[in-house]
Protein backbone atom coordinates (compact mmCIF):
# COMPACT_ATOMS: atom_id res chain seq x y z
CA UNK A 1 83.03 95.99 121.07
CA UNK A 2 82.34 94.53 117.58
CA UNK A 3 79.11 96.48 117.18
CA UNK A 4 77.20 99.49 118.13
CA UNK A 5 73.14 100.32 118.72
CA UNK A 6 72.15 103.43 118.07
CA UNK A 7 67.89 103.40 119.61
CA UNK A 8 66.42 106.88 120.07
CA UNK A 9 70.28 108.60 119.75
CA UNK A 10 70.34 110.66 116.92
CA UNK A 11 73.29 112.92 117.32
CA UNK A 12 75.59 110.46 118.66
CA UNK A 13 74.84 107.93 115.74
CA UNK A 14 75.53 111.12 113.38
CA UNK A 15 78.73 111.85 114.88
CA UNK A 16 79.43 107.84 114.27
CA UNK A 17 78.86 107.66 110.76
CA UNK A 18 79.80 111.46 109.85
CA UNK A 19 83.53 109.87 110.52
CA UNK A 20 83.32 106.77 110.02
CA UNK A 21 82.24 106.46 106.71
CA UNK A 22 84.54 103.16 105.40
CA UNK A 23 82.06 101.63 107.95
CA UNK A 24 78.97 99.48 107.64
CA UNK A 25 75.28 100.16 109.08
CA UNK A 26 71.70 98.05 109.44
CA UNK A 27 68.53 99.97 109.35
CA UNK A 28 66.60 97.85 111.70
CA UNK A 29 63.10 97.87 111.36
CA UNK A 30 61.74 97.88 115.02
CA UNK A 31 58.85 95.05 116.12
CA UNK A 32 55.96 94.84 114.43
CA UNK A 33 57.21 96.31 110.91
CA UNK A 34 57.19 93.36 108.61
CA UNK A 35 60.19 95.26 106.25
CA UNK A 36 63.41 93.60 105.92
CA UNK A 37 66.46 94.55 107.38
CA UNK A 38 68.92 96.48 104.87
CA UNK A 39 72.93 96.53 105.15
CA UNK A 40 74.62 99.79 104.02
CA UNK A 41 77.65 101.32 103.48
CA UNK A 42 79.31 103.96 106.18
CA UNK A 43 79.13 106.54 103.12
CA UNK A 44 75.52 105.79 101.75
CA UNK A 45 73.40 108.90 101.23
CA UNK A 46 70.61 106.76 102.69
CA UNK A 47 71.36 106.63 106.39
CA UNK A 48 74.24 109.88 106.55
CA UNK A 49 72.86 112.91 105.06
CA UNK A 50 72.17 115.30 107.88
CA UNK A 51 69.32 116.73 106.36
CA UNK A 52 67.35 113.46 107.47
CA UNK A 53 66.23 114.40 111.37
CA UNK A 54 64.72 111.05 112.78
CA UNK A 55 67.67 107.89 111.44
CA UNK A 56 66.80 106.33 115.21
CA UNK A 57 63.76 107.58 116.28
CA UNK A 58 61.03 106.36 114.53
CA UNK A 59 60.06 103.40 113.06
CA UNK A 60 63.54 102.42 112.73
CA UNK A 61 66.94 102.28 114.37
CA UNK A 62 70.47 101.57 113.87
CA UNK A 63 73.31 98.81 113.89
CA UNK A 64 76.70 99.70 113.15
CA UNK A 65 80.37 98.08 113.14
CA UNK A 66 84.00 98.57 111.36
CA UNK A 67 83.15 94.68 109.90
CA UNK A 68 81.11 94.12 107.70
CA UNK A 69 81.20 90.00 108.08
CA UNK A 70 80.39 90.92 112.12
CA UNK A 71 76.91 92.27 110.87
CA UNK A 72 76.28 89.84 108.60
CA UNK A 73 76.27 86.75 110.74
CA UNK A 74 74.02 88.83 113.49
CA UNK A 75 71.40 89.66 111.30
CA UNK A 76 71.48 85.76 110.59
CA UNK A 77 71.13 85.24 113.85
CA UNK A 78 67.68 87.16 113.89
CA UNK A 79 64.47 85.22 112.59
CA UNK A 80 63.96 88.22 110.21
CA UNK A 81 64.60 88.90 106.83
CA UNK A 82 67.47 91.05 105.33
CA UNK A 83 69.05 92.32 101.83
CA UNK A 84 71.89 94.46 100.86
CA UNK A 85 71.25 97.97 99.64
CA UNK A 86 70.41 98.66 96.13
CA UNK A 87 71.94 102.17 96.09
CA UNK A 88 75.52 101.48 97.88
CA UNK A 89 75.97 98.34 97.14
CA UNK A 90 76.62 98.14 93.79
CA UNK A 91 75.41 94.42 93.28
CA UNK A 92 73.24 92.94 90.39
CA UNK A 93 69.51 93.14 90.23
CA UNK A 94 68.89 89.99 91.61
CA UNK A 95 71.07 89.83 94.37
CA UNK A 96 69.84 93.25 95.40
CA UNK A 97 66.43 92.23 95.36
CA UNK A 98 67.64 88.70 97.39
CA UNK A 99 66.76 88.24 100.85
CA UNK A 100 69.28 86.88 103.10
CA UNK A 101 68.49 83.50 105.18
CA UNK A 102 71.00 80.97 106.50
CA UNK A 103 71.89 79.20 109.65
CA UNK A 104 72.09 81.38 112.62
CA UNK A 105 75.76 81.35 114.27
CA UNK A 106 75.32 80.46 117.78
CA UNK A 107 79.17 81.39 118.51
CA UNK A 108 77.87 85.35 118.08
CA UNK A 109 78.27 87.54 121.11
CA UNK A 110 75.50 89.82 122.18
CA UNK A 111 75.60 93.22 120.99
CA UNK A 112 76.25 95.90 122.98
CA UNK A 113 73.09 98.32 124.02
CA UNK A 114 74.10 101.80 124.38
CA UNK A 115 71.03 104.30 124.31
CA UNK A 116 72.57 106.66 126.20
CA UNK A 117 76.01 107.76 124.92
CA UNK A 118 78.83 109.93 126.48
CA UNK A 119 81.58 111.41 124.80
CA UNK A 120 83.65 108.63 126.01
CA UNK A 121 81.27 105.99 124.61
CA UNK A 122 82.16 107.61 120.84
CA UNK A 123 85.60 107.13 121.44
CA UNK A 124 85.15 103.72 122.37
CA UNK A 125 83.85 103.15 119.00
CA UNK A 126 86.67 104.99 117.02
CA UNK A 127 89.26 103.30 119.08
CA UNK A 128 87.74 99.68 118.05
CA UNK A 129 86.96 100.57 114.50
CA UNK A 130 89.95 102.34 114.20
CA UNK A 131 88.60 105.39 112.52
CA UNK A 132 90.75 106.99 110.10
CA UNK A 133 90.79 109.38 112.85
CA UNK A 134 92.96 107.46 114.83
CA UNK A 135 95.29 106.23 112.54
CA UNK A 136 98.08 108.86 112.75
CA UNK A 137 100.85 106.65 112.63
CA UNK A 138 100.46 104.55 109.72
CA UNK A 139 98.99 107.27 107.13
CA UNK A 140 102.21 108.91 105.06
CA UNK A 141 102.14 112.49 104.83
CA UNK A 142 104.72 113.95 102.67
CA UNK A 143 104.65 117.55 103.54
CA UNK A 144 106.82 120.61 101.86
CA UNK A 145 109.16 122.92 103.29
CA UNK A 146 110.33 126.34 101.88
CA UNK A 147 113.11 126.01 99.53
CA UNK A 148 115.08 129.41 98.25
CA UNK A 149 113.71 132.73 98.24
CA UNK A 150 112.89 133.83 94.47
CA UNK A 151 110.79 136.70 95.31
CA UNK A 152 111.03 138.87 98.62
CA UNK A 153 109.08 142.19 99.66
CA UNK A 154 109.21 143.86 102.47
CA UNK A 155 107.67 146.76 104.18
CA UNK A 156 103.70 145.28 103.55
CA UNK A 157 100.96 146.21 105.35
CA UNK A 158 99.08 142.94 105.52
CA UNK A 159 94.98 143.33 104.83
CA UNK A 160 92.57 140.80 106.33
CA UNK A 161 89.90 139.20 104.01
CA UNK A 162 86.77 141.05 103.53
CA UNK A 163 83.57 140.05 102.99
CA UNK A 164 82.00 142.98 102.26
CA UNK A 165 80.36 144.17 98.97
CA UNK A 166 82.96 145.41 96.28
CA UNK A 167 81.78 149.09 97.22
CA UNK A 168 82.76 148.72 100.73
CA UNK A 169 85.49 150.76 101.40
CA UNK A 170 86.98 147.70 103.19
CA UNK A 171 86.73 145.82 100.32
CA UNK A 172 88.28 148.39 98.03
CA UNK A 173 91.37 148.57 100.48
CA UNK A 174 91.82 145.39 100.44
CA UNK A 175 91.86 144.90 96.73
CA UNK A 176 94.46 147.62 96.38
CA UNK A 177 96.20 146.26 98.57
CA UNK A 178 96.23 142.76 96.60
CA UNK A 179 96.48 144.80 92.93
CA UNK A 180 99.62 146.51 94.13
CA UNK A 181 101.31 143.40 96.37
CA UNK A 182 100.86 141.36 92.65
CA UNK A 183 102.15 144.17 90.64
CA UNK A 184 105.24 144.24 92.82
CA UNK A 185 105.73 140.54 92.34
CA UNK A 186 105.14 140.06 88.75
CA UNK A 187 104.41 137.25 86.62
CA UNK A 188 104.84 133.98 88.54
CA UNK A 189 106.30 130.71 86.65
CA UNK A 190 103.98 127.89 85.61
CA UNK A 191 105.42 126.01 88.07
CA UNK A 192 102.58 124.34 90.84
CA UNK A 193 105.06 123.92 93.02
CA UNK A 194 105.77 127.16 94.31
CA UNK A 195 105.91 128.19 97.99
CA UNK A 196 104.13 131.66 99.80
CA UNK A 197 105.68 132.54 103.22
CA UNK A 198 103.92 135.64 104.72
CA UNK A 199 105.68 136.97 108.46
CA UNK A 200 103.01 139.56 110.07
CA UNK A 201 104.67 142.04 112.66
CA UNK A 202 101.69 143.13 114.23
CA UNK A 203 103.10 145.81 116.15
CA UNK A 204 101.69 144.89 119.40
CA UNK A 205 102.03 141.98 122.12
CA UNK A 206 97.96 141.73 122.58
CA UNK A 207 97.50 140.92 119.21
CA UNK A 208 99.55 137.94 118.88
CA UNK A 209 96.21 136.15 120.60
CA UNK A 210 93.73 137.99 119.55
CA UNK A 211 92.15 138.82 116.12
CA UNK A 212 94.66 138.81 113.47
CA UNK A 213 93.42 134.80 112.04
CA UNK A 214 96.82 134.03 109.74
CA UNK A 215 94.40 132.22 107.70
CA UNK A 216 92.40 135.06 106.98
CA UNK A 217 95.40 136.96 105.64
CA UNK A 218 96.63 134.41 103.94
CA UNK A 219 93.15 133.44 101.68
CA UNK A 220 93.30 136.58 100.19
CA UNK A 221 96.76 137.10 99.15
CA UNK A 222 96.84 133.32 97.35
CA UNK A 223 93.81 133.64 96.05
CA UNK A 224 95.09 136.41 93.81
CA UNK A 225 98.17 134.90 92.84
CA UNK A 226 96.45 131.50 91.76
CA UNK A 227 96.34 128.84 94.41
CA UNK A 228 96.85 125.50 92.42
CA UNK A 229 99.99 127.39 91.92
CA UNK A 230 101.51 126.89 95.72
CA UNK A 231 101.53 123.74 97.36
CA UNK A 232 103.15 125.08 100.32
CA UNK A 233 101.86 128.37 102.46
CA UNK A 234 102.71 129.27 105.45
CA UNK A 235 102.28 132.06 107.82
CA UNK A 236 103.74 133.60 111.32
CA UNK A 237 102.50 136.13 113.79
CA UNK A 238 105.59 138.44 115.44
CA UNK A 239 106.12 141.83 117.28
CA UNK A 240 108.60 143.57 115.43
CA UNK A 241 111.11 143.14 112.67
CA UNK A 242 108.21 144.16 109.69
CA UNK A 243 105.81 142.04 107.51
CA UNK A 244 107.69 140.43 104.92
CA UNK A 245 106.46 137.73 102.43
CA UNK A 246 107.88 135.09 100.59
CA UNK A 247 107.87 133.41 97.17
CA UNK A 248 110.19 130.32 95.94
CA UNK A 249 109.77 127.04 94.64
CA UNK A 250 108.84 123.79 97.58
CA UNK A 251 111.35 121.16 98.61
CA UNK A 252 109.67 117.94 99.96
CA UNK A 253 110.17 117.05 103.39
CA UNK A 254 111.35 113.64 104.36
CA UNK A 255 111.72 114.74 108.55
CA UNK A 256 108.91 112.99 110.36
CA UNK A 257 107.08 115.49 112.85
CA UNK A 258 108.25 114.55 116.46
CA UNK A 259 106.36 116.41 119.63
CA UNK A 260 103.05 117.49 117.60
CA UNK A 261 99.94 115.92 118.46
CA UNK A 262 98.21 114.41 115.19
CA UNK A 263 95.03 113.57 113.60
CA UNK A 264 94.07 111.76 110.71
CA UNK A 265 90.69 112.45 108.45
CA UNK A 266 88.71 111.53 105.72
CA UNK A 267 85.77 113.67 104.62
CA UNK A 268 83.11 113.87 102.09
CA UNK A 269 80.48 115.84 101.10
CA UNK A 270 79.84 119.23 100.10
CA UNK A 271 83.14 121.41 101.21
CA UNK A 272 82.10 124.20 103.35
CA UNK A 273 78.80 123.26 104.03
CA UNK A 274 77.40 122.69 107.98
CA UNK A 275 77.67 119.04 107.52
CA UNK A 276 81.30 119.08 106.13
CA UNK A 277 82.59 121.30 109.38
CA UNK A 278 81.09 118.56 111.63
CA UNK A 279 82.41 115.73 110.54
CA UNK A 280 85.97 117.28 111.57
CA UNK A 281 84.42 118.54 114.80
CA UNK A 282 83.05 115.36 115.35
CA UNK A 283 86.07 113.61 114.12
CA UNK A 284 88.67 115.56 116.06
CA UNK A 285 85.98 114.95 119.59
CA UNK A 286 85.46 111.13 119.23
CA UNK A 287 89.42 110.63 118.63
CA UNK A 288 89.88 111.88 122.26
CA UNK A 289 91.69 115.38 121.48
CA UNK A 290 92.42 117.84 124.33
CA UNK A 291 92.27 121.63 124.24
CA UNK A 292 95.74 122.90 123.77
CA UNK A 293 96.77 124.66 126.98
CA UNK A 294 95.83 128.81 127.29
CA UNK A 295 98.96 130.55 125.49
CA UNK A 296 99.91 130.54 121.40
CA UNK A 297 99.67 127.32 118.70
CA UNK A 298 101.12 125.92 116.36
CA UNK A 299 99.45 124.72 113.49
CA UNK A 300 100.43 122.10 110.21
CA UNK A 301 97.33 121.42 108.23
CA UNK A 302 97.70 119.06 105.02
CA UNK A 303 94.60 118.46 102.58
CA UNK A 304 94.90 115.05 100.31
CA UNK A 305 92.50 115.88 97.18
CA UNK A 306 91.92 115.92 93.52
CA UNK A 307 94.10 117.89 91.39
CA UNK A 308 90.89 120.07 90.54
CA UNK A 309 90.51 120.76 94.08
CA UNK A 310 90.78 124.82 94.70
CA UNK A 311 92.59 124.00 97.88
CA UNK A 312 91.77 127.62 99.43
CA UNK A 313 88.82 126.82 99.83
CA UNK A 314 89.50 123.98 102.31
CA UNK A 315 91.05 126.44 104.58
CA UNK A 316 88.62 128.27 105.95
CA UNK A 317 86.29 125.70 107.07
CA UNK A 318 88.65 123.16 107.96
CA UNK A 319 89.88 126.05 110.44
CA UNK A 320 86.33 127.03 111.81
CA UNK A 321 86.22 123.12 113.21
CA UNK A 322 89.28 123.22 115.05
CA UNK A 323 87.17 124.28 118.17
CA UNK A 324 88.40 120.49 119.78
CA UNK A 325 92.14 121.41 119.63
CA UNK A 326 92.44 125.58 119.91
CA UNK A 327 89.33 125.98 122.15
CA UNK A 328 85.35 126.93 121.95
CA UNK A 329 84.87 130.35 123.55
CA UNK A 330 81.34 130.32 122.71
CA UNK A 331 79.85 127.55 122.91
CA UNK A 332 76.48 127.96 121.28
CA UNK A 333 79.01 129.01 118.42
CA UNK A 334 81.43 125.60 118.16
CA UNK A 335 82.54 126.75 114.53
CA UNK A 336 83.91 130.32 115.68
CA UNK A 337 86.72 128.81 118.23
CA UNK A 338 89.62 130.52 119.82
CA UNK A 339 91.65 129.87 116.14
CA UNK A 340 93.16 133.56 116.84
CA UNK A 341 95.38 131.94 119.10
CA UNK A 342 97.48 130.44 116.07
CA UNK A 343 100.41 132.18 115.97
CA UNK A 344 102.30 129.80 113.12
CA UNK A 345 100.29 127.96 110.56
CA UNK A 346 101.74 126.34 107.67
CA UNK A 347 99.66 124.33 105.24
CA UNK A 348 100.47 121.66 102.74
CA UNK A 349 98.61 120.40 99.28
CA UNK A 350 98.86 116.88 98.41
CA UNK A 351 97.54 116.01 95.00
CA UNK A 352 96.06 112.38 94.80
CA UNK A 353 94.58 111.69 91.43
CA UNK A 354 92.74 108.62 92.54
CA UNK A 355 90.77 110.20 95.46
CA UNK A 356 87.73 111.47 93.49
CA UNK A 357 85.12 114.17 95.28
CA UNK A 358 86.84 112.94 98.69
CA UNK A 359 89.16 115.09 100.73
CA UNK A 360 91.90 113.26 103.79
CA UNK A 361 93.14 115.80 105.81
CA UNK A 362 96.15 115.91 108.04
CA UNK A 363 96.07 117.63 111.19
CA UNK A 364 99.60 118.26 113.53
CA UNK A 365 99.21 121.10 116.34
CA UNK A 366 101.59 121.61 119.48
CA UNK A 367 101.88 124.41 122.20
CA UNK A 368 104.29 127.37 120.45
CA UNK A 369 107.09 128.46 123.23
């Protein structure tokens, strides 16, 4: 399937483009608008910014493919006029404002109508365009792994994050908590390539599954010690044995994961907002991902992004997206899923100085014995 309609479809076309963004898109006019045609980019704000409710349903609709030259020669097949876009483009004046006409190619095949789209339809497109999604294999991900133990305390009483006003008494826990956990560290070295390891004991079986989100304690804690410090955190959930966290200095890890299930993304956008947590969703659901069995997860998350990049605050909604792979318990609620089941998390920074405003993000998850 070299290209894709998208006619009166808007949420499947978003989810297409949302994760597909090194991809290429026509806004067809439909008959009886005298417009041209106009070829985009995957990425332009013109035809992807969910803020724009009607891309399909109105006077216009959609053509989209992984090949650029593949929608080229069909829109010379059509009698119509067409010109490149002037915002994503990046071309000269006059060959923006050029209109397109040559020979049709009669060697085209037809496109492909699909107006009404399953979930399987989506994944049909990934798997041709092979979506960044689906390219586990041949993406490198260096990852870290704890190296010696410079700093060790024991006998913590871990503190979830609060949201609540600084008056809260929640809140004002919590920051004692951090105030005295720092205190007891001390001054940490310059170093960005530092390590956190926290190990929760929370005291009872139920828990391990319920509540107690190892991001959530983790946020906090790195938060106050200066994230673009660590490059490697990590966190476990036990019963027993006491809370004990971790500080040393990251060793690179040259091991390839074996028996983890893995995705691939690219994202852009505003971090955090709506749009940015369904691209993942959407991401994670076309690439064909399966709820991980009932029972506790294991989780490796690596973000890919700009040295300026507060990493943190990747975390959080990165987490809240994960509905495809730990479960969606509500479902009129996709971006509160079942992430309590997470019982080891580790996360990874990867500083790319080349990869502007975008963020890639690794994704590895297995069933934890």
């Amino acid at each position: 399937m070299a290209m894709l309609d998208f006619v009166d479809d808007e949420r499947p076309y978003l989810t297409w483009v949302a994760a597909d963004q090194d991809g290429w898109v026509v806004n067809v006019p439909r008959s009886g608008h005298t417009v041209p045609s106009v070829l985009h980019t995957g990425s332009c704000r013109h035809i992807s910014s969910t803020a724009h409710p009607n891309y399909t349903t109105t006077a216009y609709y959609k053509v989209c493919s992984r090949d650029r030259q593949v929608l080229e020669r069909w829109l010379n097949t059509r009698p119509d006029p067409w010109k490149f876009c002037g915002s994503c483009m990046f071309l000269g004046a006059e060959s923006r404002n050029a209109v397109a006409r040559v020979a049709p190619d009669a060697q085209l095949k037809p496109i492909r109508t699909a107006t009404a789209h399953t979930r399987a339809d989506i994944a049909e497109v990934y798997a041709y365009s092979s979506n960044q999604a689906i390219l586990a294999d041949s993406v490198e991900w260096p990852r870290w792994i704890s190296g010696p133990a410079a700093w060790r305390l024991e006998g913590l009483e871990p503190r979830l994050a609060s949201w609540n006003s600084r008056n809260d008494p929640e809140q004002i826990r919590v920051q004692a908590y951090l105030t005295d956990l720092a205190e007891k560290i001390g001054p940490l070295p310059e170093s960005t390539n530092l390590y956190l390891q926290l190990d929760i004991d929370v005291l009872r079986p139920i828990a391990l599954q319920r509540h107690h989100d190892l991001e959530n304690y983790l946020t906090p804690v790195v938060a106050k010690l200066g994230s673009r410090r660590f490059v490697f955190v990590g966190a476990t959930k036990r019963v027993g044995g006491g809370s004990v966290l971790t500080v040393g200095v990251a060793q690179p890890q040259v091991d390839k994961l074996t028996g983890w299930d893995h995705r691939t993304l690219s994202l852009t956008g505003g971090v955090g907002t709506h749009a940015w947590k369904e691209q993942i969703r959407a991401g994670l659901l076309a690439s064909g991902v399966q709820v991980v069995p009932e029972g506790p997860v294991a989780v490796q998350l690596a973000w890919r992004c700009a040295p300026r990049r507060d990493w943190v605050q990747l975390w959080k909604p990165t987490g809240d997206a994960m509905g495809p792979v730990v479960g969606e318990p509500w479902p009129a609620n996709p971006f509160n899923p079942a992430d309590d089941r997470i019982v080891s998390l580790q996360l990874h920074r990867l500083v790319d100085d080349t990869i502007g405003k975008d963020v890639h993000i690794g994704m590895w998850w297995r069933p934890e014995p």
